[in-house]
Protein backbone atom coordinates (compact mmCIF):
# COMPACT_ATOMS: atom_id res chain seq x y z
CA UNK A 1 86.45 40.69 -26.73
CA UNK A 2 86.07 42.01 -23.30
CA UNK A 3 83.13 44.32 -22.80
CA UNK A 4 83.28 46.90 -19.75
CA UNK A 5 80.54 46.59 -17.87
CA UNK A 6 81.30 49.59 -15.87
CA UNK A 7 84.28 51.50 -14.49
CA UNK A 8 84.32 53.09 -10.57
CA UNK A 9 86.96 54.73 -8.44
CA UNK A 10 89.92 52.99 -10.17
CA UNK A 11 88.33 50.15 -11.24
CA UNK A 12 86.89 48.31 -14.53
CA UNK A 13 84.47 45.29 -14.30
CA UNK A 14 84.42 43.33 -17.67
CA UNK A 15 83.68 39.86 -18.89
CA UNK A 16 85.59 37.90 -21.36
CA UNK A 17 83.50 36.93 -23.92
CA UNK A 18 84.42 33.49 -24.30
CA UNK A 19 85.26 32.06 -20.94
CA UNK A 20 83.01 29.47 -18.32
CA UNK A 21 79.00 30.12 -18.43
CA UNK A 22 78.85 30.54 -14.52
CA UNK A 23 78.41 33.88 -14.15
CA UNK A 24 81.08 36.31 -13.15
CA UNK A 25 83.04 39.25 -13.64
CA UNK A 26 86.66 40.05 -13.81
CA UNK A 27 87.97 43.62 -11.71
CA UNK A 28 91.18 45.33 -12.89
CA UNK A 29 92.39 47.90 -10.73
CA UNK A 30 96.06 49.40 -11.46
CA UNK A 31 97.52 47.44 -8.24
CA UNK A 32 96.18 43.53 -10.15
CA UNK A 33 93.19 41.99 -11.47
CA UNK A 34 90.25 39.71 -9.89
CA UNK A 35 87.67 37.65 -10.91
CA UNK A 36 84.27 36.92 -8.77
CA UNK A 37 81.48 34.76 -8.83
CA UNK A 38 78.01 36.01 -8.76
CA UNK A 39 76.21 32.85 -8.13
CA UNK A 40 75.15 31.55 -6.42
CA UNK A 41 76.79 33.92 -3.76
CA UNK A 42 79.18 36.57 -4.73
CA UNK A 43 82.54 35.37 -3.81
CA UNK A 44 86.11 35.79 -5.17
CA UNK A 45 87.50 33.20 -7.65
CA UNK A 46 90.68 34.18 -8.42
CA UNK A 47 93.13 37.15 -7.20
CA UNK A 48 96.18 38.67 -9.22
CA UNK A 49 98.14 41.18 -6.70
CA UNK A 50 95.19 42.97 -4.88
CA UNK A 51 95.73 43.69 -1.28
CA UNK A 52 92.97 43.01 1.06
CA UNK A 53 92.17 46.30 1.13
CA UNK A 54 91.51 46.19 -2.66
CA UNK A 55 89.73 43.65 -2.88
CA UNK A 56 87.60 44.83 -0.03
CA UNK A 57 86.66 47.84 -2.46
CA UNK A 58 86.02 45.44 -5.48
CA UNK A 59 83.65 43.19 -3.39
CA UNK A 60 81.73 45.77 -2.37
CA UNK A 61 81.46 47.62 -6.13
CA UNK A 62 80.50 44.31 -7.13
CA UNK A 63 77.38 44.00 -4.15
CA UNK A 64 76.59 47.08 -5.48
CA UNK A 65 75.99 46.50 -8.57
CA UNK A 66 75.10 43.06 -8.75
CA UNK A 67 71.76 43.77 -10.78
CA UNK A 68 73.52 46.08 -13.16
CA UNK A 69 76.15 43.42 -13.62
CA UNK A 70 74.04 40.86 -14.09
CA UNK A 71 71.75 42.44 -16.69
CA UNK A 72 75.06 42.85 -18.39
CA UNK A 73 75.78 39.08 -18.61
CA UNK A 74 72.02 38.11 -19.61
CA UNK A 75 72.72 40.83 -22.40
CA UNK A 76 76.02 39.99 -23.94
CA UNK A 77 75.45 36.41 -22.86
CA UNK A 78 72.03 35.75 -23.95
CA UNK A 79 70.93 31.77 -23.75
């Protein structure tokens, strides 16, 4: 199961729902897919075929919705 968290310009932000319990969440974009880590900094853990550019845009989607993202994870994910 992968639940969207939410989908802007081009891009879906999802979590697998059995993967690692550090937080994060995976970017698909029609170019590739990423993954980043929201903690304890946001920074990318993995890159599939994104340009710079790209994953430029991701990054900041994912700053920009950090609390909505993470409200996500504490809800699917709950401890």
């Amino acid at each position: 199961m992968s639940p969207t968290v939410f989908r802007e310009r081009g891009y879906r932000f999802y979590f697998f729902s059995r993967e690692e319990s550090r937080m994060h969440v995976h970017v698909a974009h029609a170019d590739g897919e990423a993954k980043f880590w929201l903690e304890p900094i946001i920074e990318l853990a993995q890159n599939f075929d994104l340009s710079a550019q790209v994953l430029k845009e991701a990054a900041n989607l994912v700053q920009s919705h950090q609390e909505e993202i993470s409200h996500a994870w504490h809800t699917h994910f709950p401890r």
